[in-house]
N, C-alpha and C. Protein backbone atom coordinates (compact mmCIF):
# COMPACT_ATOMS: atom_id res chain seq x y z
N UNK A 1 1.59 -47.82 1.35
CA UNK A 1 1.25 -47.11 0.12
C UNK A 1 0.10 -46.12 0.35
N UNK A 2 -0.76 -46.68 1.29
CA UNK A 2 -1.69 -45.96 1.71
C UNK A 2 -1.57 -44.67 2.61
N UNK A 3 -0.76 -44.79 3.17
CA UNK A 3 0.44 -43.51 3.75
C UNK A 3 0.73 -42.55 2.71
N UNK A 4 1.60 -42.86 1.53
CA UNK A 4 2.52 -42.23 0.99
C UNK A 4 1.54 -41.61 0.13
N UNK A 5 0.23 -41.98 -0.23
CA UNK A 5 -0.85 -41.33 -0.95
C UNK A 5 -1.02 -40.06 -0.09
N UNK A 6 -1.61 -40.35 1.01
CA UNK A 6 -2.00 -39.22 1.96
C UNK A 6 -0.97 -38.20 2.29
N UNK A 7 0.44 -38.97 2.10
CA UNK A 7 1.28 -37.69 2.63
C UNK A 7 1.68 -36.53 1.62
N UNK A 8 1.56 -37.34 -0.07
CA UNK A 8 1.31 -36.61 -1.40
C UNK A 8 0.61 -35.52 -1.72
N UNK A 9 -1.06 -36.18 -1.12
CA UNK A 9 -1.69 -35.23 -0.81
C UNK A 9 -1.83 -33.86 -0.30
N UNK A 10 -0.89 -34.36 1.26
CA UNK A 10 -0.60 -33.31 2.03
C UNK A 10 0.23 -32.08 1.61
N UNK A 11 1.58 -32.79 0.54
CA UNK A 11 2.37 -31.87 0.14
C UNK A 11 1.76 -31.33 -1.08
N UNK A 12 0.81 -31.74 -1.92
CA UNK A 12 0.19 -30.98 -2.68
C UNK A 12 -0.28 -29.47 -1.83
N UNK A 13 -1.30 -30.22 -1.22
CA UNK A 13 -1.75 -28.87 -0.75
C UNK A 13 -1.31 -27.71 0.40
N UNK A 14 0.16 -27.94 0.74
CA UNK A 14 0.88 -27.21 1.30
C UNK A 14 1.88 -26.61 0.42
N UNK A 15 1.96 -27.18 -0.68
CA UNK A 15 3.18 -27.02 -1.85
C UNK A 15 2.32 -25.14 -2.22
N UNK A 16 3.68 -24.57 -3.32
CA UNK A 16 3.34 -23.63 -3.34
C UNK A 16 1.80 -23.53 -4.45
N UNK A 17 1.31 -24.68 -4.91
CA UNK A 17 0.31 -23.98 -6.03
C UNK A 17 -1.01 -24.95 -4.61
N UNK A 18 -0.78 -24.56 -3.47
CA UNK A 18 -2.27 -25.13 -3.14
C UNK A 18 -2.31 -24.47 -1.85
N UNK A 19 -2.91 -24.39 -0.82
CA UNK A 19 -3.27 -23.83 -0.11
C UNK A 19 -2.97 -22.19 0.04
N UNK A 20 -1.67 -21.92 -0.24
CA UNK A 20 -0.88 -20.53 -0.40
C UNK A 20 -1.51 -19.66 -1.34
N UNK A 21 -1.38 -20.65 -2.34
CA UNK A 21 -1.78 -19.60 -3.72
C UNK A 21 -3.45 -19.48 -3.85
N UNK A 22 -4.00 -20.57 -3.22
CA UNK A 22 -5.24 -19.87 -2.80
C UNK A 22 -6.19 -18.97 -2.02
N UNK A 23 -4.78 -18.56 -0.95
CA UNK A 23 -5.17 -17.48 -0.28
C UNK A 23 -4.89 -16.04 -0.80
N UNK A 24 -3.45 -16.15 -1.93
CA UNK A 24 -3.22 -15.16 -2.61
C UNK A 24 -4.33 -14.68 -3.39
N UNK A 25 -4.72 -15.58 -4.63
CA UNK A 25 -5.69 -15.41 -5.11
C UNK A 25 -6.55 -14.83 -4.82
N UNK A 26 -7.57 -15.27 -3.89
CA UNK A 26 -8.41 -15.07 -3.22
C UNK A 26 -8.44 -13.14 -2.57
N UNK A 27 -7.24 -12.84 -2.00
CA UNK A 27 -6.95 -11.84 -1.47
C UNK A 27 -6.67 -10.81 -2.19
N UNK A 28 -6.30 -11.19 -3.59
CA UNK A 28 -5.47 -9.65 -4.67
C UNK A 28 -6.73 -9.13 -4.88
N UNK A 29 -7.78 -10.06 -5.58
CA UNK A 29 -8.79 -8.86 -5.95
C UNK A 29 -9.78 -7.41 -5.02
N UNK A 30 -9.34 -7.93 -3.53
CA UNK A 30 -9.83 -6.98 -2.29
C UNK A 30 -8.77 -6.35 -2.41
N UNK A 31 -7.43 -6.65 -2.34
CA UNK A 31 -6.58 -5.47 -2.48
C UNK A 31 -6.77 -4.38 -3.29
N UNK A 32 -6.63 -4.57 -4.61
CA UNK A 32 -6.39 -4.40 -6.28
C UNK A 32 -8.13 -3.28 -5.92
N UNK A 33 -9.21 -3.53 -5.63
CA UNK A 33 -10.44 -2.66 -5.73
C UNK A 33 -10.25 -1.98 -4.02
N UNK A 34 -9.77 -1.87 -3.00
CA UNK A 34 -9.71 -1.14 -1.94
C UNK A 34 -8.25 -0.01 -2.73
N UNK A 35 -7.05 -0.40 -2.77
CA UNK A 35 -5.91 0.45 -3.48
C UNK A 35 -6.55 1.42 -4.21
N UNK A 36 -7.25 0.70 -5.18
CA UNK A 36 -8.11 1.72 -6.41
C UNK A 36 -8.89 2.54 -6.03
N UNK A 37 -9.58 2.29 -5.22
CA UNK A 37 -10.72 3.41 -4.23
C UNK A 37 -9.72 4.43 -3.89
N UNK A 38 -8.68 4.19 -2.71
CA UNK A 38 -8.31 5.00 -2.21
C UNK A 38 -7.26 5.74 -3.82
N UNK A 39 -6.88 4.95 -4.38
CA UNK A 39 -5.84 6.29 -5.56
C UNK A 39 -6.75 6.84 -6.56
N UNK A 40 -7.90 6.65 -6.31
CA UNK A 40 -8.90 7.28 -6.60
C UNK A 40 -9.06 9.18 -6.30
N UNK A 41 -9.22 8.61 -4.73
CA UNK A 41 -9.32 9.72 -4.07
C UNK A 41 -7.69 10.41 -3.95
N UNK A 42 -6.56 10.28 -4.32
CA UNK A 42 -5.27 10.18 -4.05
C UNK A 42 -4.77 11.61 -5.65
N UNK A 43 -5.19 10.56 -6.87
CA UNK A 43 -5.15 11.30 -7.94
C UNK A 43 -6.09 11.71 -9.21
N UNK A 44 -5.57 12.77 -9.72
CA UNK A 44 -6.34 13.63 -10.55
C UNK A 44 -6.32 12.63 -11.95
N UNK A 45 -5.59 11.99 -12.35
CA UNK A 45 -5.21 11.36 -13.76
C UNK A 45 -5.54 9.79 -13.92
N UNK A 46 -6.55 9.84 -12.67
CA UNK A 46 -7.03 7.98 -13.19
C UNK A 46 -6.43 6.92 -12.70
N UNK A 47 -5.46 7.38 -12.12
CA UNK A 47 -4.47 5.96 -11.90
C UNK A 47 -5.32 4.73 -10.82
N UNK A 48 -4.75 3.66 -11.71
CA UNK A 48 -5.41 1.94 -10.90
C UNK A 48 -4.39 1.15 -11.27
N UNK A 49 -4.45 0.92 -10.50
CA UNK A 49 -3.55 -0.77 -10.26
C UNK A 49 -3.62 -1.94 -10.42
N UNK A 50 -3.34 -2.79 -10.97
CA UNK A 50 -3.85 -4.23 -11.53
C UNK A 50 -2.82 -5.34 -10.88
N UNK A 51 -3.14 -6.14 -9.78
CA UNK A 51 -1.79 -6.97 -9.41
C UNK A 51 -1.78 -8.21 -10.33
N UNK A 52 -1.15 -8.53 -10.91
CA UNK A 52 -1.04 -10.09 -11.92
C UNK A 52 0.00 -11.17 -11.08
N UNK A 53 -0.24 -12.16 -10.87
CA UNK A 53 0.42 -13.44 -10.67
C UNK A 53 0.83 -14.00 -11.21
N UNK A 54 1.09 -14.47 -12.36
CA UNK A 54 1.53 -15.13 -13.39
C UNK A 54 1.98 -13.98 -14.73
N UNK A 55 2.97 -14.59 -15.32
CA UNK A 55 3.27 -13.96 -16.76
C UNK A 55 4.06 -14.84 -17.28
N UNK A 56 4.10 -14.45 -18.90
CA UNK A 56 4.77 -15.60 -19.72
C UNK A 56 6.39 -15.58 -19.52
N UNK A 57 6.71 -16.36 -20.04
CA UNK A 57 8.24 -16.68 -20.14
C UNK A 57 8.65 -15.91 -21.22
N UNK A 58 9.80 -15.75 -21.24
CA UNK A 58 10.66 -15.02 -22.75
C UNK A 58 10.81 -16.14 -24.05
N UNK A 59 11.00 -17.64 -23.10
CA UNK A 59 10.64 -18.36 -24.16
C UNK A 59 9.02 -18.86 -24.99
N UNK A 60 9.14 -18.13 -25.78
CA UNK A 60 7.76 -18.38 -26.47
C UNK A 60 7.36 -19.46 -26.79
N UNK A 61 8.27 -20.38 -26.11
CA UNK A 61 7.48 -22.01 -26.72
C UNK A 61 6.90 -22.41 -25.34
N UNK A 62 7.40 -21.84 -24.62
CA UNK A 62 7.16 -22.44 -23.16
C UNK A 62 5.21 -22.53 -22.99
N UNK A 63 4.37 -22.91 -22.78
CA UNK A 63 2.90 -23.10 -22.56
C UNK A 63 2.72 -22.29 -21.02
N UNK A 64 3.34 -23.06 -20.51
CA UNK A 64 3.16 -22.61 -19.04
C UNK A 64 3.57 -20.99 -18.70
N UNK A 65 3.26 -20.54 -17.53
CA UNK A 65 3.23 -19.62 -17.04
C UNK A 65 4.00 -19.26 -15.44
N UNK A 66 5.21 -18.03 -15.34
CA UNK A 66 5.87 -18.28 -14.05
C UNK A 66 4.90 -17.15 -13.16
N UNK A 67 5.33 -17.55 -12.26
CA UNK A 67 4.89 -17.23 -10.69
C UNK A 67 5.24 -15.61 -10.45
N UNK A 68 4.72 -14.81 -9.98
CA UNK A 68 5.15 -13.46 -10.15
C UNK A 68 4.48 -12.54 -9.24
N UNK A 69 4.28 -11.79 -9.20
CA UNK A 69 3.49 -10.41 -8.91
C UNK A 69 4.02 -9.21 -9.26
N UNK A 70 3.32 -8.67 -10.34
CA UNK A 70 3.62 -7.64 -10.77
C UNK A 70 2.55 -6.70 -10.38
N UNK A 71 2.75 -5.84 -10.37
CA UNK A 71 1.87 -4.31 -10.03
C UNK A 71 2.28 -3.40 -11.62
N UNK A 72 0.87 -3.55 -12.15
CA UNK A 72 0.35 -2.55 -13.28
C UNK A 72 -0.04 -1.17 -13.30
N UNK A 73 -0.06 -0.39 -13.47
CA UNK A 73 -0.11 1.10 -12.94
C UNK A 73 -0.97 1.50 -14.49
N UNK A 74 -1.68 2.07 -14.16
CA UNK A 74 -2.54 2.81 -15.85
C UNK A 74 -2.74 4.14 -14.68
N UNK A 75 -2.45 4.85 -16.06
CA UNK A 75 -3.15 6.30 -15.96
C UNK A 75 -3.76 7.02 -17.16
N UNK A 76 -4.31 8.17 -17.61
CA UNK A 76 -5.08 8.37 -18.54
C UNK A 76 -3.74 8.42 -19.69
N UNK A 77 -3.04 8.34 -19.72
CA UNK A 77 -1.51 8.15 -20.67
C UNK A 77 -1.35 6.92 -21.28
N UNK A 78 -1.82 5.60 -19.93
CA UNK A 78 -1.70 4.44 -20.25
C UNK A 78 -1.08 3.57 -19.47
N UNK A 79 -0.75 2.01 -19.79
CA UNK A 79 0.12 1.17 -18.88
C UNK A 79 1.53 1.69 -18.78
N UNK A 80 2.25 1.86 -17.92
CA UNK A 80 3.93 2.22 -17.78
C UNK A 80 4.41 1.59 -16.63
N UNK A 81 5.70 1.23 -16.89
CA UNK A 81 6.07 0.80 -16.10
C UNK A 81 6.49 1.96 -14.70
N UNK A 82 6.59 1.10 -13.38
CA UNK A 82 6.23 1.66 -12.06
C UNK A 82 7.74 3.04 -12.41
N UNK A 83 8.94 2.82 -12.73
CA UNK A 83 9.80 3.49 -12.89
C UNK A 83 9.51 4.64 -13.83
N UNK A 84 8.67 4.55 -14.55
CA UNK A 84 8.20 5.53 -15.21
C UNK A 84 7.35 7.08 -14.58
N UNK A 85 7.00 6.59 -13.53
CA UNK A 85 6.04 7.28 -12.63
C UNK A 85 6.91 8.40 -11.60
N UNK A 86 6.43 9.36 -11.85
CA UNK A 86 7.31 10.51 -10.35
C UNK A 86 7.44 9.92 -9.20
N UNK A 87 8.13 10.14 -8.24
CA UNK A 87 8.09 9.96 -6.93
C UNK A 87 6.77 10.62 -6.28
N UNK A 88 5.93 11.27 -6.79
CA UNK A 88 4.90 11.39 -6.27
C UNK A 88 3.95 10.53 -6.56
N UNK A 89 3.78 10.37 -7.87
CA UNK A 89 2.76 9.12 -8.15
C UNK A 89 3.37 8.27 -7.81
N UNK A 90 4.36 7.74 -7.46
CA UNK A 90 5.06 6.20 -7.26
C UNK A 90 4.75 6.30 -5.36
N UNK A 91 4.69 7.14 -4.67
CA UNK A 91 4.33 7.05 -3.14
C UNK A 91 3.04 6.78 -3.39
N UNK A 92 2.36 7.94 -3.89
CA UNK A 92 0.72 7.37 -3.82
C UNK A 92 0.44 5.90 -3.85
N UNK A 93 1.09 5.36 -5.14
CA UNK A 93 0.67 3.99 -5.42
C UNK A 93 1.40 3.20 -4.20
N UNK A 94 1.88 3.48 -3.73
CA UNK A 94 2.42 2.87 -2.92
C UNK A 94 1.79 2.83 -1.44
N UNK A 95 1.42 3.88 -1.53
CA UNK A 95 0.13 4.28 -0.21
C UNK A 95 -0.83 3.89 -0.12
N UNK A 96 -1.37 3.94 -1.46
CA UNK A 96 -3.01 2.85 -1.72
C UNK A 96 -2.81 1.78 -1.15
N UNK A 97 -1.35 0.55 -1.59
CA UNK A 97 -1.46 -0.66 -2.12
C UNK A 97 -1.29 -1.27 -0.90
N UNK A 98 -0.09 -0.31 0.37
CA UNK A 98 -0.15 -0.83 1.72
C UNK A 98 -1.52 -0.43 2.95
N UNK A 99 -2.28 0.39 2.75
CA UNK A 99 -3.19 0.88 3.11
C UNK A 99 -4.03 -0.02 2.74
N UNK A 100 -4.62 -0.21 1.69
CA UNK A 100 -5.44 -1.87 1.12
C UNK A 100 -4.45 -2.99 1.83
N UNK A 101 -3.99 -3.45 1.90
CA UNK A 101 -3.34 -4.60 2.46
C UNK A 101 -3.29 -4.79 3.59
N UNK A 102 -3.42 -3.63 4.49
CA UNK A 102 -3.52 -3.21 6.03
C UNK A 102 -4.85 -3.33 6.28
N UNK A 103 -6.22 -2.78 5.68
CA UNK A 103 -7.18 -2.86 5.60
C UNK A 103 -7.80 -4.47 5.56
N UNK A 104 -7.35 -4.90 4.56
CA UNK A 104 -7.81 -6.70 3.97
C UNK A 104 -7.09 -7.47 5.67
N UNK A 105 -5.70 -7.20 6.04
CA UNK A 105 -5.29 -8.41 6.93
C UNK A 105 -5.86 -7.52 8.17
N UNK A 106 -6.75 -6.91 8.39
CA UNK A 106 -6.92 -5.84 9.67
C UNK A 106 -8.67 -6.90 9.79
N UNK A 107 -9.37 -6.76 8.49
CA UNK A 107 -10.80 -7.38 8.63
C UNK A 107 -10.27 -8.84 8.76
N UNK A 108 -9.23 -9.72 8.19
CA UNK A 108 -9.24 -11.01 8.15
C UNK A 108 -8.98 -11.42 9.47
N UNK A 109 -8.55 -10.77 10.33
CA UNK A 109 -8.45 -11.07 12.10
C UNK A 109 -8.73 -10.52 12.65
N UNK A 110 -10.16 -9.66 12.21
CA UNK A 110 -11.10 -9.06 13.24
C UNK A 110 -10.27 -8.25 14.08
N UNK A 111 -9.17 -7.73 13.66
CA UNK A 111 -8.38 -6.86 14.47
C UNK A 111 -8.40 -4.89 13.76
N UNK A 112 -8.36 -4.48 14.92
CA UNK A 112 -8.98 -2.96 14.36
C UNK A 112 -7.04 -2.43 14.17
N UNK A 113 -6.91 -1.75 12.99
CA UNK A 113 -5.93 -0.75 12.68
C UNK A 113 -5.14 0.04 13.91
N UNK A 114 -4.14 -0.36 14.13
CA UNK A 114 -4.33 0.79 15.28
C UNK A 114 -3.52 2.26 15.17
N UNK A 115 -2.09 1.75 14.66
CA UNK A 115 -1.40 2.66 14.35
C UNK A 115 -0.95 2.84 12.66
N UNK A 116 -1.10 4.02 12.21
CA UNK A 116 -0.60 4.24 10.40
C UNK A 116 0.44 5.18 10.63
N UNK A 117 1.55 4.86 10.17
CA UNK A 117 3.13 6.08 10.40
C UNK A 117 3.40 6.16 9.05
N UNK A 118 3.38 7.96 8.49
CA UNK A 118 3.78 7.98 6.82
C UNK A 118 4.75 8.60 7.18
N UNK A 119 5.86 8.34 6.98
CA UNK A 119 7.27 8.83 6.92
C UNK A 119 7.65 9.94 6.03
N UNK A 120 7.47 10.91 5.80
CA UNK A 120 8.13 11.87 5.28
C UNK A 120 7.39 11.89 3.39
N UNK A 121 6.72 11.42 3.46
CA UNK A 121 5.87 11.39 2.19
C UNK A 121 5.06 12.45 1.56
N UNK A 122 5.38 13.54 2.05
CA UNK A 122 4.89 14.76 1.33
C UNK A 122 5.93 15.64 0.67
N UNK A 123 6.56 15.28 0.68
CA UNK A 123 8.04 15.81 0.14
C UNK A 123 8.31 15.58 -1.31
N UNK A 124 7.48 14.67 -1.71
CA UNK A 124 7.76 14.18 -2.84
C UNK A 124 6.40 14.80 -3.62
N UNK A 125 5.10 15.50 -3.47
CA UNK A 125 4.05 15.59 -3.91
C UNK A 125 4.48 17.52 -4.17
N UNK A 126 2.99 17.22 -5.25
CA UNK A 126 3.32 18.74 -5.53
C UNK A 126 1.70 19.38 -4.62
N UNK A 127 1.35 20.56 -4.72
CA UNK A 127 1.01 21.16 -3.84
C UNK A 127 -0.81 20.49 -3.88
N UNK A 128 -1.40 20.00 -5.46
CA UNK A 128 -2.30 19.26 -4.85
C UNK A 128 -2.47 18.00 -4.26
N UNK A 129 -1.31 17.40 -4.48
CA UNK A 129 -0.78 16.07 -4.06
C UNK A 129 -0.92 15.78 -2.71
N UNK A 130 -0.01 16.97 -1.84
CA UNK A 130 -0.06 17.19 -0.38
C UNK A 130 -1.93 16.98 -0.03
N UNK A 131 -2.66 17.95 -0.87
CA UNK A 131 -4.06 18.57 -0.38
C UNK A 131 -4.51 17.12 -0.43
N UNK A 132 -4.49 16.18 -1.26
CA UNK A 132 -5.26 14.96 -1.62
C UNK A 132 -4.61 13.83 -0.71
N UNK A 133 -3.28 13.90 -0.38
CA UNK A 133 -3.30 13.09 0.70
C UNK A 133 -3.94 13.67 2.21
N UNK A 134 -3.63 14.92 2.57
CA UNK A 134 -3.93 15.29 4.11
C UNK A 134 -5.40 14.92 3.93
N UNK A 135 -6.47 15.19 2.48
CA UNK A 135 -8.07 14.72 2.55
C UNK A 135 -7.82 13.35 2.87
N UNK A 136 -7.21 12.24 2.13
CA UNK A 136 -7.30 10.94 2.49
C UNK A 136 -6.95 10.57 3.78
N UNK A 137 -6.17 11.14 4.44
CA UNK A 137 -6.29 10.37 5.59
C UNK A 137 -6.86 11.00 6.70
N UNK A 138 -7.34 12.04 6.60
CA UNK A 138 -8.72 12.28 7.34
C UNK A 138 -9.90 11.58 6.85
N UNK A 139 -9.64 11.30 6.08
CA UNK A 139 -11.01 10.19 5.56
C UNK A 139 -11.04 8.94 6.36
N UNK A 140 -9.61 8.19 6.28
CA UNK A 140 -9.07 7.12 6.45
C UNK A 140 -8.89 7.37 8.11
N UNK A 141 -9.09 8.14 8.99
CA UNK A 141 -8.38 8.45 10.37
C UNK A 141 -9.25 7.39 11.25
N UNK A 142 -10.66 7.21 10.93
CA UNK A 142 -11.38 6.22 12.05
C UNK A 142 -11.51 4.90 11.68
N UNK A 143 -10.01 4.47 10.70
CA UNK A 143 -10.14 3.19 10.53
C UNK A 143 -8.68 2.58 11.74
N UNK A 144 -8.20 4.04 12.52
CA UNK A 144 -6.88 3.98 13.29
C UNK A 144 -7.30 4.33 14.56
N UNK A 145 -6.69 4.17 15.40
CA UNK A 145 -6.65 4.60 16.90
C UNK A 145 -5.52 5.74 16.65
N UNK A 146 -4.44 5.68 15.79
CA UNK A 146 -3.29 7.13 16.04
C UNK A 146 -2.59 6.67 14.71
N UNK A 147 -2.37 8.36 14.35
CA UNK A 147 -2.18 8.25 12.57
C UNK A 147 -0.76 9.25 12.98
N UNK A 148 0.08 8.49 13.07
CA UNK A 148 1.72 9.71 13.01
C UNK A 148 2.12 10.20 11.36
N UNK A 149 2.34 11.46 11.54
CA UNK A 149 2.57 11.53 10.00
C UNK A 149 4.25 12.48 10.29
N UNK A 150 5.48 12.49 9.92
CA UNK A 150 6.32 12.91 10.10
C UNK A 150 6.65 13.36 8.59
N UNK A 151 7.29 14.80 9.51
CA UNK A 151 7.43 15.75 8.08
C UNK A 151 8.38 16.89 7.72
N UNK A 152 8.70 17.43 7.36
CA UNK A 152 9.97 18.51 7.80
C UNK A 152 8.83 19.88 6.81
N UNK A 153 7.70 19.63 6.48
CA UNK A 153 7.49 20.43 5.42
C UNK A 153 6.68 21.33 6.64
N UNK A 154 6.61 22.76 6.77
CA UNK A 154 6.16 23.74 7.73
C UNK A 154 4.33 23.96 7.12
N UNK A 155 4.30 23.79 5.42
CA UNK A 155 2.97 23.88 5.45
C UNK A 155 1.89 22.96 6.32
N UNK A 156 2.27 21.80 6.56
CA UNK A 156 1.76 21.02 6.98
C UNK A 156 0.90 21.03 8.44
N UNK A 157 2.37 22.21 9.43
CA UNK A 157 1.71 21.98 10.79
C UNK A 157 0.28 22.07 10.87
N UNK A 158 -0.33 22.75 10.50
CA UNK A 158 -2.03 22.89 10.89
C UNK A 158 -2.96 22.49 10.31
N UNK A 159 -2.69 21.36 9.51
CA UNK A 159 -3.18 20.28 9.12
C UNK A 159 -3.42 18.95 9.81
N UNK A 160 -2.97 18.67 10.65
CA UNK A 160 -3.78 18.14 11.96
C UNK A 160 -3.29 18.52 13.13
N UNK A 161 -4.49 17.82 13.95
CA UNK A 161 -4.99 18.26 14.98
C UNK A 161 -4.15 18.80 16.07
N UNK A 162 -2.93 18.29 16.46
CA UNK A 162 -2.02 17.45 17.26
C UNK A 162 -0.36 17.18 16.79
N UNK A 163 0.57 18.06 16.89
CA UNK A 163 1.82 18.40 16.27
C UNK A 163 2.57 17.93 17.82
N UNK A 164 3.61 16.99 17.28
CA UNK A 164 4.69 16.72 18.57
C UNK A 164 5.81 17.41 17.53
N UNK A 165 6.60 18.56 18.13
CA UNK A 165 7.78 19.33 17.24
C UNK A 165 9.36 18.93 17.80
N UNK A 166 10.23 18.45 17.55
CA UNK A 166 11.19 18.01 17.79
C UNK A 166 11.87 18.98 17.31
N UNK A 167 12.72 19.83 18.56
CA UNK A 167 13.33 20.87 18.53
C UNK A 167 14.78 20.62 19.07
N UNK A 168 15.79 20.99 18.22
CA UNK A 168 17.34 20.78 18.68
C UNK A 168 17.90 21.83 19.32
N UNK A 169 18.64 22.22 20.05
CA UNK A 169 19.40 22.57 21.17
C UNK A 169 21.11 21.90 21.41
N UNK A 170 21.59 22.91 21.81
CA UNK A 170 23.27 22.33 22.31
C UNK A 170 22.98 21.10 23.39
N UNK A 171 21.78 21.28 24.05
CA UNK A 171 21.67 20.56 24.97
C UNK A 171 20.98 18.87 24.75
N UNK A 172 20.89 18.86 23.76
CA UNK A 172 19.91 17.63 23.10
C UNK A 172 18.62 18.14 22.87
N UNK A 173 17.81 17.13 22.05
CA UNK A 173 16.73 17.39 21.49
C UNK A 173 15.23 17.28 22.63
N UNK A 174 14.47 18.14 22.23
CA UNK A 174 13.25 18.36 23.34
C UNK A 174 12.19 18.35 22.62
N UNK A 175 10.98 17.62 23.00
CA UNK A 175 9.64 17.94 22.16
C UNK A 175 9.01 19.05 22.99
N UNK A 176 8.37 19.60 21.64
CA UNK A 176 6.82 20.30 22.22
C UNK A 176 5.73 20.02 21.55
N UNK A 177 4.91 19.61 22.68
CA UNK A 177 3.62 19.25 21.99
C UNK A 177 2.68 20.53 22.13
N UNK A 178 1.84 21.26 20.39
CA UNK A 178 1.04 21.44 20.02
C UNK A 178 -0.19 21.35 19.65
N UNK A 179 -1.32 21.68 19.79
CA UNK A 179 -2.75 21.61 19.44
C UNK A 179 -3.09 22.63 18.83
N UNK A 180 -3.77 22.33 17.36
CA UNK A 180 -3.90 23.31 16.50
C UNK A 180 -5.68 23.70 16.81
C-alpha cells in the first residue's frame, strides 16, 4: 500500500496538471513579454499578445476549466480573432511568438541561437512592414551566429550584408555569392 501511495504520487506529478503544466506556466509569461517587445518594434498599431491556458466550456454549468492555448492578438482596434488579421500582421505575430520561444529555450540550455531562416516573409508586408522587419533583425542578428533570410523580392538585395543568388540556366541552377 505503501508502494501504490508513492507510485500515485509519481503519476500525479508526471500526469498532465503537474510537472508539465508547471513548466508551461512558468514559461508563457517570458514568452508573452519577449513576443511583445519584439511586435513592438515589428508594428505601428500596438499589437500584443496574450497566451491563455485554460478557457471555459460552452457548457455554462460546467465550473471547471479546459486545457488550451490560445493566442490573443489586441491592436489599437481591439481583441480579434488571429483570422481576422492580414497576412502581414498574422507573420509578424508569428515572428515575435517563435523568436520569443527560441530566445526562452536558447537561455534555458545555456545554448547560444545559432541559426534563424525566415522563409519568404516579406511578401506578405507592405513597404513599412518590410522596413520594420529588416530593423528587427538587425537588432536581433547578435543573438545568431547566421540569419538566412530567403526572398524573391529584388528590394531587399542590399539590405544585408551577404546575398547567395540562385540563378537558373538550361544547365541547372548556380549560386553567386554577393557582398553588398
Amino acid at each position: 500500500t505503501k508502494k501504490i501511495g508513492q507510485l500515485k504520487i509519481l503519476e500525479e506529478a508526471f500526469g498532465k496538471n503537474g510537472v508539465q503544466a508547471l513548466l508551461i506556466e512558468q514559461s508563457l509569461p517570458e514568452i508573452e513579454m519577449q513576443a511583445n517587445e519584439i511586435l513592438e518594434q515589428l508594428s505601428t498599431s500596438g499589437m500584443t499578445v496574450k497566451l491563455n491556458t485554460q478557457s471555459e466550456y460552452k457548457d455554462k454549468k460546467r465550473k471547471d476549466f479546459k486545457e488550451t492555448l490560445d493566442i490573443i492578438i489586441s491592436d489599437e482596434v481591439g481583441v480579434r480573432p488571429y483570422e481576422m488579421y492580414s497576412g502581414g500582421e498574422a507573420f509578424r505575430v508569428n515572428f515575435a511568438i517563435r523568436l520569443a520561444l527560441s530566445r526562452m529555450l536558447a537561455a534555458r540550455t545555456g545554448a547560444r541561437l545559432q541559426t534563424l531562416v525566415i522563409d519568404e516573409g516579406f511578401g506578405s508586408q507592405d513597404t513599412d512592414g518590410v522596413q520594420r522587419l529588416i530593423t528587427t533583425i538587425n537588432a536581433i542578428k547578435k543573438d545568431f551566429a547566421k540569419i538566412i533570410v530567403i526572398t524573391h523580392l529584388e528590394s531587399l538585395k542590399d539590405a544585408f550584408p551577404t546575398q547567395i543568388e540562385v540563378i537558373k540556366s538550361p544547365t541547372g541552377s548556380h549560386l553567386q555569392i554577393a557582398h553588398a
